[in-house]
Protein backbone atom coordinates (compact mmCIF):
# COMPACT_ATOMS: atom_id res chain seq x y z
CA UNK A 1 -2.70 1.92 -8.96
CA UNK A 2 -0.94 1.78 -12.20
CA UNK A 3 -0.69 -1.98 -12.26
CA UNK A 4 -4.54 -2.13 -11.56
CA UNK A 5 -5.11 -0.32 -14.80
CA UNK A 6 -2.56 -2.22 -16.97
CA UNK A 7 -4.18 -5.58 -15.88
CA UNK A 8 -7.51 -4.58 -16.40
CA UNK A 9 -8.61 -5.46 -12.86
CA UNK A 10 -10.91 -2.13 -12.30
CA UNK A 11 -14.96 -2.47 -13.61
CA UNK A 12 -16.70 -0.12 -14.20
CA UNK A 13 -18.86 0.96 -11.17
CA UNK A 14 -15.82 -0.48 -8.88
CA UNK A 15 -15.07 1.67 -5.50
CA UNK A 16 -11.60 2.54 -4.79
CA UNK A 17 -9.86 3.86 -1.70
CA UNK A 18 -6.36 5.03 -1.39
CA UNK A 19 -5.44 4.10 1.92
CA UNK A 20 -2.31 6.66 3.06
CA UNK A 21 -2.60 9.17 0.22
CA UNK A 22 -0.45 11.23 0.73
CA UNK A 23 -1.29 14.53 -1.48
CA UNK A 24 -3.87 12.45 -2.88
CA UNK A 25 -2.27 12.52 -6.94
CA UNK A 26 -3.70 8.51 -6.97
CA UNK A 27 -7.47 10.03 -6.30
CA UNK A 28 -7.51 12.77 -8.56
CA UNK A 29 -6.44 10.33 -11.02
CA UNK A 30 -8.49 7.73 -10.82
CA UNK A 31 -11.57 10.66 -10.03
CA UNK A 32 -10.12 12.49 -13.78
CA UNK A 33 -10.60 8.58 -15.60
CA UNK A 34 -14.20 8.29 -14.01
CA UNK A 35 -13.80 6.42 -11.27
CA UNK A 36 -15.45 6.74 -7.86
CA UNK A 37 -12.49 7.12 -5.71
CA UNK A 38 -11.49 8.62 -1.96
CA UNK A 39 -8.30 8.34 -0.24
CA UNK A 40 -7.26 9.59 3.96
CA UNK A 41 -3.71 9.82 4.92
CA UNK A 42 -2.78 10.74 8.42
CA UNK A 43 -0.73 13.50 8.37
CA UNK A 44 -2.49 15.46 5.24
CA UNK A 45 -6.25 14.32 5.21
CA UNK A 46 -6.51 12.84 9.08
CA UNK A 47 -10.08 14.40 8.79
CA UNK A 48 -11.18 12.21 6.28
CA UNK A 49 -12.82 9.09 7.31
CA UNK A 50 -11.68 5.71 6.01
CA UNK A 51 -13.99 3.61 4.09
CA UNK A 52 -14.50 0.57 2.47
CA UNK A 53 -14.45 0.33 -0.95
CA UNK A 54 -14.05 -2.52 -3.91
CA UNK A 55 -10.05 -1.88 -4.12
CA UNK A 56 -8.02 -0.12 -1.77
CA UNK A 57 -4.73 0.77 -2.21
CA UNK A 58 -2.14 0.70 0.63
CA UNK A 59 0.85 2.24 -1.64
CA UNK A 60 4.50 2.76 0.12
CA UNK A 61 2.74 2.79 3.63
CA UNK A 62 4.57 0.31 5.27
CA UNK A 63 7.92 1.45 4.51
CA UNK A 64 7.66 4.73 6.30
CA UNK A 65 6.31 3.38 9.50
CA UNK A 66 8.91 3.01 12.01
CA UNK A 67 6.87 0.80 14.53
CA UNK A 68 6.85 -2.94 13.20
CA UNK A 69 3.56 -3.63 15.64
CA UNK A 70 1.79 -0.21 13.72
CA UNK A 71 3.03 -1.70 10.28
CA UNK A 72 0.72 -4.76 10.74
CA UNK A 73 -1.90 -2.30 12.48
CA UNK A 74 -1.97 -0.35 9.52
CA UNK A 75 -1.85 -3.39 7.29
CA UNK A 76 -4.60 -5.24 8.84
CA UNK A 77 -6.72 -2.31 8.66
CA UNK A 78 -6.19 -1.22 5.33
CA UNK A 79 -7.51 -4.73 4.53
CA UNK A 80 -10.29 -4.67 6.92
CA UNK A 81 -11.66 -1.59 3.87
CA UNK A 82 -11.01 -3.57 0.85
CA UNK A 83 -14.24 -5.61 -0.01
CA UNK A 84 -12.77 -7.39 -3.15
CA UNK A 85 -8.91 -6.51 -3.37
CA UNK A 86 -6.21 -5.02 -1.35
CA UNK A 87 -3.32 -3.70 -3.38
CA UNK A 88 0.21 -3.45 -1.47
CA UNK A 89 3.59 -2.03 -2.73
CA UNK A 90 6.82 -0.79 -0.65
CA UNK A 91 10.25 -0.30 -1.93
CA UNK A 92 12.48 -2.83 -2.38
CA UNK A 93 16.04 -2.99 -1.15
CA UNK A 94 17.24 -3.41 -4.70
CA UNK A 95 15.55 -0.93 -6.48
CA UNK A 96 17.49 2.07 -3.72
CA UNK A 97 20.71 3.15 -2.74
CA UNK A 98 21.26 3.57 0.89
CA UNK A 99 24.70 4.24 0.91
CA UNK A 100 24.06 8.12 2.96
CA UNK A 101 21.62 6.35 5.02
CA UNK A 102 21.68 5.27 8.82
CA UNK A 103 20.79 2.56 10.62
CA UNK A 104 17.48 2.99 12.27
CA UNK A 105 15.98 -0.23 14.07
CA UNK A 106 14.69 -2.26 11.35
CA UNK A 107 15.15 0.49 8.59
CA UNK A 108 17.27 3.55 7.48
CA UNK A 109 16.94 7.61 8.54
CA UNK A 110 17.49 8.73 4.93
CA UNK A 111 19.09 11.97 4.21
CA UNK A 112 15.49 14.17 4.42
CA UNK A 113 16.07 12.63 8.27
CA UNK A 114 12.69 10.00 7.17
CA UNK A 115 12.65 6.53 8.43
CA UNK A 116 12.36 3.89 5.84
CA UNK A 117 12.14 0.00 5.70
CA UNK A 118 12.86 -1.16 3.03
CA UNK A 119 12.08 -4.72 2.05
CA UNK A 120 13.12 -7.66 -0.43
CA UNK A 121 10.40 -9.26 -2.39
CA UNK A 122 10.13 -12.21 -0.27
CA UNK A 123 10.16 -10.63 2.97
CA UNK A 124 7.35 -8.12 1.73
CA UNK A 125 5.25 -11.22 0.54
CA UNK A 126 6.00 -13.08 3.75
CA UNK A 127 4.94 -9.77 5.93
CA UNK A 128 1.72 -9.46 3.93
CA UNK A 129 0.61 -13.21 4.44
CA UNK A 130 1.88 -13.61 7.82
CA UNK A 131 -0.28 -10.60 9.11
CA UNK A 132 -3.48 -11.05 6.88
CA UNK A 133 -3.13 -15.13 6.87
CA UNK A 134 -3.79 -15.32 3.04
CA UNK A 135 -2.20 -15.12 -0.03
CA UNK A 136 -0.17 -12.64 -1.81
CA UNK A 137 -0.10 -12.24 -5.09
CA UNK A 138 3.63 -10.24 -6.80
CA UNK A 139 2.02 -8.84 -9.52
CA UNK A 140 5.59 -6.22 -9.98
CA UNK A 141 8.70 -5.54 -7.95
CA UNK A 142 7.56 -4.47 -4.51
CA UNK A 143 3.64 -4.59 -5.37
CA UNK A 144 1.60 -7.64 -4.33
CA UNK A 145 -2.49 -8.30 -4.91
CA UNK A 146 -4.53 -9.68 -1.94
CA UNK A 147 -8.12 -10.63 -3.05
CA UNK A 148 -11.04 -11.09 -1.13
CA UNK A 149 -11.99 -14.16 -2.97
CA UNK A 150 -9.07 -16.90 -4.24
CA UNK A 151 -11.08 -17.40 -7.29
CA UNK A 152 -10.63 -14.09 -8.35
């Protein structure tokens, strides 16, 4: 969400939903600058329903899912809510040490006993366009821009 606001890309009167929120810090952010914002998350806000909205964020999602199928699931869907923009990021490979960690299918069981995948930048880019047959944008390391419209 923090490269959204350093680009400029929110307008005023713009929707956003985060999309896997976790605790839901993203929301009460973007809520405290103004912005109409909502966010579910499956473990902590499964009662919330998911909506559409202008931008939706889909921040270090797929890197916890274990399932490759539910990764594009969840992708897919979390695209399916963004009207204008879809905004993806997952760790990259580079950026973490997984030294303690253990081979899990595609991914690692870190030390907290978590599953993560973690991804290079081309194989996250690849991931997003092969499942939502468009274009990614890298817009940072690990975070990637999927509009609605090419022009924009």
């Amino acid at each position: 969400m923090k490269s959204l606001l350093e680009y400029g890309v929110p307008r005023n009167g713009m929707s956003f939903f985060d999309y896997g929120c976790g605790q839901g810090s993203d929301v009460k952010g973007l809520q405290g600058l103004g912005y109409q914002a909502g966010g579910w998350d499956p473990a902590l806000r499964p009662d919330v329903p998911k909506r559409e909205a202008d931008i939706v964020n889909l921040g270090y999602v797929v890197n916890v899912i274990e399932d490759p199928a539910e990764r594009i699931e969840v992708l897919v869907d979390s695209y399916r809510h963004a009207k204008r923009l879809l905004v993806v990021s997952a760790l990259i490979t580079e950026t973490v040490d997984t030294g303690r960690a253990t081979q899990y299918g595609d991914g690692v069981l870190t030390q907290w006993n978590t599953f993560q995948k973690f991804y290079d930048q081309q194989e996250l880019r690849q991931f997003i366009e092969d499942a939502l047959e468009t274009t990614a944008i890298p817009v940072g390391l690990g975070v990637f821009y999927v509009f609605r419209d090419p022009a924009e």
